[in-house]
Protein backbone atom coordinates (compact mmCIF):
# COMPACT_ATOMS: atom_id res chain seq x y z
CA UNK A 1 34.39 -0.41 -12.34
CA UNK A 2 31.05 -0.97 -11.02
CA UNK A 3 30.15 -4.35 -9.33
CA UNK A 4 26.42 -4.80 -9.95
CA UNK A 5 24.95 -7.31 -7.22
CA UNK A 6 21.03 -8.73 -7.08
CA UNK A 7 21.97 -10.91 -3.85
CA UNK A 8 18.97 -12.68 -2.21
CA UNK A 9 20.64 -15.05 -0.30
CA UNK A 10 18.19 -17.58 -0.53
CA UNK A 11 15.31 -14.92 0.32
CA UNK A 12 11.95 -15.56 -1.08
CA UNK A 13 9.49 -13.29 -1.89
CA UNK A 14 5.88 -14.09 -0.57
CA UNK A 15 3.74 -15.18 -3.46
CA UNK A 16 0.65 -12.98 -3.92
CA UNK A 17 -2.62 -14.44 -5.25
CA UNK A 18 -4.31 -12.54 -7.95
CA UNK A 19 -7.79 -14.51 -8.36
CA UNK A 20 -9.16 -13.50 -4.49
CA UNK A 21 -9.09 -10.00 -6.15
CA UNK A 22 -11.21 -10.83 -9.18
CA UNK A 23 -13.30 -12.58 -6.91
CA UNK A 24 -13.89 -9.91 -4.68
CA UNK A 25 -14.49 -7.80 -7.59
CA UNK A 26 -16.95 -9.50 -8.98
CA UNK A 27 -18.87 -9.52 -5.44
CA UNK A 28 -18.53 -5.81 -5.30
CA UNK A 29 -20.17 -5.27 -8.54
CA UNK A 30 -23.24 -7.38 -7.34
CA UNK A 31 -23.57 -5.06 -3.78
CA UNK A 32 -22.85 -1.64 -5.43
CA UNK A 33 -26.03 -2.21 -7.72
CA UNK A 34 -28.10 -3.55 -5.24
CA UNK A 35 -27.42 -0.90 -2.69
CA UNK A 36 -27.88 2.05 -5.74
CA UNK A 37 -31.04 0.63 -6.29
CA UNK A 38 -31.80 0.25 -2.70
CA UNK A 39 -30.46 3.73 -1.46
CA UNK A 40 -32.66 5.06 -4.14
CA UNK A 41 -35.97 3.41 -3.20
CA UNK A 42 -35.57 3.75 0.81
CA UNK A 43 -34.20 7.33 0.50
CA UNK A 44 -31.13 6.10 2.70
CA UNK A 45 -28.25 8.46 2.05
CA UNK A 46 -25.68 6.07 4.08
CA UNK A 47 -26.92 3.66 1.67
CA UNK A 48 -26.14 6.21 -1.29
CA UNK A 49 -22.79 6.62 0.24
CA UNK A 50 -22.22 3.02 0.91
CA UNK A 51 -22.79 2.18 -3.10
CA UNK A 52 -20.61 4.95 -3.47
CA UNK A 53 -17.56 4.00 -1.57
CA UNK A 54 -18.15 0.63 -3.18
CA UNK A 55 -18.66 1.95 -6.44
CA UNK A 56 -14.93 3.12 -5.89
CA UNK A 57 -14.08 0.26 -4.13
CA UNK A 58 -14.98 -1.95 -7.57
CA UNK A 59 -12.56 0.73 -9.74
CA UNK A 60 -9.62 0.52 -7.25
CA UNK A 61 -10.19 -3.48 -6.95
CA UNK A 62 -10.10 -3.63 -11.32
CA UNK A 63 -6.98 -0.76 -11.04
CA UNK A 64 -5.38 -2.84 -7.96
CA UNK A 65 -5.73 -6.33 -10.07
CA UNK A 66 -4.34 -4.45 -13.31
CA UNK A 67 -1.41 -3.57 -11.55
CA UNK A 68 -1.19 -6.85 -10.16
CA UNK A 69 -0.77 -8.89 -13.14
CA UNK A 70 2.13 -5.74 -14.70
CA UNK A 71 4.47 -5.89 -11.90
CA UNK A 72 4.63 -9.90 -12.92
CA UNK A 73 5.54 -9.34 -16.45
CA UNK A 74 9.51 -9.89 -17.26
CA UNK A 75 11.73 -6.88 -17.36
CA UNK A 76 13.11 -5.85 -21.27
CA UNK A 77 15.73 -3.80 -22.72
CA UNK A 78 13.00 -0.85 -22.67
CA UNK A 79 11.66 -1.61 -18.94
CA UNK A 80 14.79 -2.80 -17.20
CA UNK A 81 12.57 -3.11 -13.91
CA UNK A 82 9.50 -4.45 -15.52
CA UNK A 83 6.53 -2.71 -14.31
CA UNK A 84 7.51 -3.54 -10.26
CA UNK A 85 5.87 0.03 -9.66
CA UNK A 86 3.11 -0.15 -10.89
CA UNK A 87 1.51 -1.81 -7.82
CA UNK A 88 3.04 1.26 -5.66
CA UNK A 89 0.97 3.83 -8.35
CA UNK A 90 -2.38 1.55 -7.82
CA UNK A 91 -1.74 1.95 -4.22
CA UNK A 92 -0.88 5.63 -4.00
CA UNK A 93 -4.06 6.16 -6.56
CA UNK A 94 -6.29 3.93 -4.25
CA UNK A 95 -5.24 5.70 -1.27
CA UNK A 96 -6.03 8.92 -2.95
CA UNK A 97 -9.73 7.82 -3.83
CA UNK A 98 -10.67 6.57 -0.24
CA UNK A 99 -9.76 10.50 0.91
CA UNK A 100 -11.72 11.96 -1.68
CA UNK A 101 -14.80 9.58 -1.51
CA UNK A 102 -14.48 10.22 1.93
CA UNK A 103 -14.93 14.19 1.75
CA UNK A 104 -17.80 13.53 -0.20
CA UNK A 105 -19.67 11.51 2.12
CA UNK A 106 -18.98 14.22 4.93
CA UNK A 107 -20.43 16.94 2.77
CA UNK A 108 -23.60 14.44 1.99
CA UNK A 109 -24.24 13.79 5.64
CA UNK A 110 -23.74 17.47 7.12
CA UNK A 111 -25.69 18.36 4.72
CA UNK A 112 -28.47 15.32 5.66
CA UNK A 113 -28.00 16.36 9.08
CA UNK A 114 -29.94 19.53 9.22
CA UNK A 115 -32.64 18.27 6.50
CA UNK A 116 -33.34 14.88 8.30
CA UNK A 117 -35.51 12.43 5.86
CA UNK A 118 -37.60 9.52 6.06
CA UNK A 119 -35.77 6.59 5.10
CA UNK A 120 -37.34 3.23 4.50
CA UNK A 121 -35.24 0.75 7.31
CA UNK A 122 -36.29 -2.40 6.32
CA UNK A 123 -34.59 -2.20 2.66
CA UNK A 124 -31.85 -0.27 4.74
CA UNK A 125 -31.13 -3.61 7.49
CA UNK A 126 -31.68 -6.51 4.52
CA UNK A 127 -29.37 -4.49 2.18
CA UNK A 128 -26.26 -3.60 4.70
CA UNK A 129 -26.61 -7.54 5.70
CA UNK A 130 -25.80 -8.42 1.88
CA UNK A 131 -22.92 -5.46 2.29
CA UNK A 132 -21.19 -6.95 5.57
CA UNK A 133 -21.86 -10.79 3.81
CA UNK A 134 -20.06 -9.96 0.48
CA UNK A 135 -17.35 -7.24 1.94
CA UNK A 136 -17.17 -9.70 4.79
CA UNK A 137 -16.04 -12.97 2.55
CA UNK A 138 -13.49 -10.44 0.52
CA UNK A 139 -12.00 -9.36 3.37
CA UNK A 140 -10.83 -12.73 4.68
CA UNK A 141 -9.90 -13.65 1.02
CA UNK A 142 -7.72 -11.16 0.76
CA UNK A 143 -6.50 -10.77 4.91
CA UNK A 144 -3.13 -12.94 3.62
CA UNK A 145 -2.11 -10.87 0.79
CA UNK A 146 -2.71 -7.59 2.20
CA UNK A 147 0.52 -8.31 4.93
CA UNK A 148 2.93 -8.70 2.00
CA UNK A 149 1.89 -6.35 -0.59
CA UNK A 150 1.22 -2.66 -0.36
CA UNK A 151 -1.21 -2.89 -3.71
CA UNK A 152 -2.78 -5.77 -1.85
CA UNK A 153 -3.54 -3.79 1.81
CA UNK A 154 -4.78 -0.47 -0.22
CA UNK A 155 -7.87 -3.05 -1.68
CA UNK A 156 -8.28 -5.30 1.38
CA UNK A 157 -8.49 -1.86 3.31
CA UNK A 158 -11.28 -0.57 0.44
CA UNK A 159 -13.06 -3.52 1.40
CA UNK A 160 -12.66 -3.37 4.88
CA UNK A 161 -13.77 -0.36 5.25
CA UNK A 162 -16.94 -1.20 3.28
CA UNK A 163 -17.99 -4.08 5.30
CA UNK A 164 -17.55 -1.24 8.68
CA UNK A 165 -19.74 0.61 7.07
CA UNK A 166 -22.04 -1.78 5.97
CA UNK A 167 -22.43 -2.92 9.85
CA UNK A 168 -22.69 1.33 10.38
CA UNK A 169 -25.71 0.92 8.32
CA UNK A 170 -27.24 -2.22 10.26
CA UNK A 171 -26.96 -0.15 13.21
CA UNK A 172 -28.50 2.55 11.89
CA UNK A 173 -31.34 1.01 10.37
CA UNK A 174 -31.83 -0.72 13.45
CA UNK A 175 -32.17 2.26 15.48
CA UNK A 176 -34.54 4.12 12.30
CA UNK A 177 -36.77 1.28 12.70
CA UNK A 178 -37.27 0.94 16.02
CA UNK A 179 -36.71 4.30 17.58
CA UNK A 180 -37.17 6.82 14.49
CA UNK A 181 -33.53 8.35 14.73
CA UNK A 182 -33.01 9.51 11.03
CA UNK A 183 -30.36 11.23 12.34
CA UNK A 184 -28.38 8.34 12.92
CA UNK A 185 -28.20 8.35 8.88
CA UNK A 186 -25.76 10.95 8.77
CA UNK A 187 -23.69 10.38 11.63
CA UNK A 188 -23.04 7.09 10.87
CA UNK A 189 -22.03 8.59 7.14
CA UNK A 190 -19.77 11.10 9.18
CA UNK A 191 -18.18 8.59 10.74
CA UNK A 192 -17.48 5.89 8.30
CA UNK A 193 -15.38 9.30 6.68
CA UNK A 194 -13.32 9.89 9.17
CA UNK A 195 -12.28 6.14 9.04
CA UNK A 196 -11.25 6.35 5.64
CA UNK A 197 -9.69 9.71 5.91
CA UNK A 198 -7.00 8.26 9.04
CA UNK A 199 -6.58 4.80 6.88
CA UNK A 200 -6.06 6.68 3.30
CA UNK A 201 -3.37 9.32 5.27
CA UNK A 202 -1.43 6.12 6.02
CA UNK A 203 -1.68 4.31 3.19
CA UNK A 204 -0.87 7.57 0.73
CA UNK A 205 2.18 8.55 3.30
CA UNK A 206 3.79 5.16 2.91
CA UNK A 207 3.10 4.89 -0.97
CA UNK A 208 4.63 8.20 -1.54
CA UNK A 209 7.35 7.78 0.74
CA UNK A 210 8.21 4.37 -1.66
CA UNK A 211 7.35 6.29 -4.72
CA UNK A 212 10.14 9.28 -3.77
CA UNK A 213 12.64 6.71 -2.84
CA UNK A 214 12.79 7.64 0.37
CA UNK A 215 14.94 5.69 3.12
CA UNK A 216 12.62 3.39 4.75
CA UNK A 217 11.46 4.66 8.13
CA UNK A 218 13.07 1.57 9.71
CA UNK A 219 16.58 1.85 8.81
CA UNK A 220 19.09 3.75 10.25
CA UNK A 221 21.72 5.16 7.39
CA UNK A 222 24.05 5.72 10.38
CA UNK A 223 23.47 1.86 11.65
CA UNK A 224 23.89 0.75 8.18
CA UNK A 225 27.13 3.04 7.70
CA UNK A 226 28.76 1.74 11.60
CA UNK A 227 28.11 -2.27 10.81
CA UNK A 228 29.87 -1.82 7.08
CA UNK A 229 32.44 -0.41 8.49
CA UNK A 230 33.49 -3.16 11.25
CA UNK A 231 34.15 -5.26 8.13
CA UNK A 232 37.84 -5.92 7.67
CA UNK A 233 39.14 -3.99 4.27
CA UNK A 234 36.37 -1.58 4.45
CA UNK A 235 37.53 2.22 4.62
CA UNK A 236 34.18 4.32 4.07
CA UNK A 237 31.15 3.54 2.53
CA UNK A 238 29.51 6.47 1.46
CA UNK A 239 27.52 8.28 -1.84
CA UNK A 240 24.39 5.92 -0.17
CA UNK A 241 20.89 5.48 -1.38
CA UNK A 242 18.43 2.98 0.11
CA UNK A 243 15.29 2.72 -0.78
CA UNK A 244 12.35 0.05 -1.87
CA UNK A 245 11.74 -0.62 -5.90
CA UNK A 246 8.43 -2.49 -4.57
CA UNK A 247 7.08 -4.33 -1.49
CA UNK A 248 9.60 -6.77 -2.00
CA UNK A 249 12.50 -5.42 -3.02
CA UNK A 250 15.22 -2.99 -0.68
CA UNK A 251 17.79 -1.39 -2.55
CA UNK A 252 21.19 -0.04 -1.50
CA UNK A 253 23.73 1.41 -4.03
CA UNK A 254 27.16 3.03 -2.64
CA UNK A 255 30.58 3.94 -3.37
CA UNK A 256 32.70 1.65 -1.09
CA UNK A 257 36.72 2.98 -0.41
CA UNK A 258 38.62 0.02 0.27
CA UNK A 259 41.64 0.12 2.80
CA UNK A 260 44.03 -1.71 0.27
CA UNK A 261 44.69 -1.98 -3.38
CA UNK A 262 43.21 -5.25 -3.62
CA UNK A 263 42.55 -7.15 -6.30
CA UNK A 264 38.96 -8.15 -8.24
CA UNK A 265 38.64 -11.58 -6.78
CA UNK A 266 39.62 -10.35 -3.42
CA UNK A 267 36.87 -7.20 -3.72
CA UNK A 268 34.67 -9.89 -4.51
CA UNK A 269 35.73 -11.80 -1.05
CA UNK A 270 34.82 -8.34 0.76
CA UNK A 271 31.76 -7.65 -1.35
CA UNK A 272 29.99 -10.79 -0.30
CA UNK A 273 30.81 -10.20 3.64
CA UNK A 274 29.07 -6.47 3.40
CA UNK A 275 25.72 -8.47 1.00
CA UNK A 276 25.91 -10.42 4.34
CA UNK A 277 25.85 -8.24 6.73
CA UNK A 278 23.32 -5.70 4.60
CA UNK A 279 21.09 -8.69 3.72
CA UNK A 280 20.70 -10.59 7.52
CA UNK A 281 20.98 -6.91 9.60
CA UNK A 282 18.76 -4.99 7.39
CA UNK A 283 16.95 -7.10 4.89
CA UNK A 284 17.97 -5.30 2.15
CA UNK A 285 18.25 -7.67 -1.09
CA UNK A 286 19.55 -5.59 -3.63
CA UNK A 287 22.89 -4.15 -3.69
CA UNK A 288 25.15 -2.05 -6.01
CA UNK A 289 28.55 -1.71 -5.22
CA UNK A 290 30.92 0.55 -6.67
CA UNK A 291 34.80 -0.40 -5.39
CA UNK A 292 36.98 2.62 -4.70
CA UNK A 293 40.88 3.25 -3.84
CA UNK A 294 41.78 6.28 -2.72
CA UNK A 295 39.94 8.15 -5.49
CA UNK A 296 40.13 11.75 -5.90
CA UNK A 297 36.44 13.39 -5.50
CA UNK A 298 34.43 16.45 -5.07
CA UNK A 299 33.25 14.78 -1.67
CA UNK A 300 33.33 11.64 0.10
CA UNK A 301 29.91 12.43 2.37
CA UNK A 302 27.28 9.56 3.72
CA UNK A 303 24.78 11.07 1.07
CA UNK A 304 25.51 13.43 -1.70
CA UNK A 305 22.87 15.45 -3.77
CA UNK A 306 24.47 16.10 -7.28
């Protein structure tokens, strides 16, 4: 008999806010034309790359609000968790595309490096201004959501790093104008790269690790294991997986032995003592119980691979 349990104990999920994101996206549309248009009259190839990365940016913003409004539609017979991935794919995918947008733009500015160009600075300055303005207002629209949603952080980090490298540009068209350094094009390019290189690694390592059910790197299956077991009635937890279906939700399903032959009601007793202790040690919301007595089986380990 399996004792299924979705136990929040009063535990509310942050709401997230999908209009900032159409906002933002709609703001993004308006800087990556301007700044084509501009890179292509001023012969700025951090401007190029800018429009780029923004030109991704708008994609992963339209991909990030998509999987926004999914993960709220109501589970079915056919989706039994709804679509409560889908904003863990949008981040994994968005996390992806900063990586490879940034190789690009380091090929584009080694490559600028050693053939240094004139580059119109005025359209360079007024252009990046517009960049860290727009960037600038999506990035505090979206500063809340981005602490309680993975989907969320992967855009408000798209956008973050475009309003950095928006100010890059300033700088750099600054410094073209009034001391000539065309070089400063591509090393500002270089460096705006390795930005979103270190922030995509993070954000792809913890979107994969939620995608392949990992444990979460904050819990402790041993912890988890020693507090169940100072519960009176409890024998051995074990047959354990933990891991997050979304931001939101932490799951735990195990096989619990109990010390007695108790009854259904009584399991029930125990069963909410161990929710307790899972839910206000660990924060994990989510749990699926199987009772056990004494039950012959091929093994009785912490974690078992079938």
């Amino acid at each position: 008999m399996e004792h299924n349990h979705n136990h929040n104990h009063g535990h509310h999920h942050p709401t997230v806010e999908g209009k900032n994101l159409l906002f933002s996206i709609v703001l993004n549309i308006i800087i990556t034309v301007a700044q084509v248009i501009g890179g292509i009259l001023s012969g700025s190839l951090a401007l190029i790359s800018d429009a780029l990365h923004n030109f991704s940016d708008v994609l992963s913003l339209v991909f990030s609000y998509v999987a926004h409004q999914l993960s709220r539609k109501k589970a079915s017979v056919n989706q039994t968790f709804g679509y409560k991935r889908a904003e863990l794919i949008a981040a994994f995918v968005n996390a992806m595309t900063l990586i490879i947008v940034a190789l690009f733009l380091v090929y584009g500015a080694i490559e600028r490096f050693f053939n240094p160009q004139h580059i119109e600075s005025g359209l360079v300055i007024w252009l990046s201004i517009l960049g860290i303005v727009m960037n600038g207002l999506s990035v505090v629209l979206l500063k809340n959501d981005a602490d309680k949603n993975l989907n969320m952080k992967s855009a408000y980090l798209h956008l973050f790093t475009d309003m950095l490298a928006s100010v890059a540009v300033l700088v750099g068209g600054l410094l073209m104008k009034y001391f000539q350094w065309f070089w400063v094009d591509s090393v500002l390019t270089l460096l705006i790269a390795i930005y979103l290189i270190v922030v995509g690694f993070d954000l792809l390592k913890k979107s994969t690790q939620m995608l392949m059910l990992f444990t979460p790197d904050h819990l402790d299956i041993n912890e988890i294991i020693s507090e169940v077991h100072k519960i009176s009635g409890v024998n051995k937890l074990h047959h354990i997986h933990v891991w997050y279906l979304n931001d939101d939700e932490l799951h735990l399903e195990a096989h619990l032995d109990c010390s007695e032959d108790i009854k259904i009601s009584e399991f029930n007793v125990l069963l909410d003592k161990v929710e307790q202790v899972l839910f206000e040690k660990f924060d994990i919301n989510h749990i699926n119980i199987q009772p056990e007595y004494k039950k012959e089986e091929d093994s009785k380990d912490f974690i078992v691979q079938d």
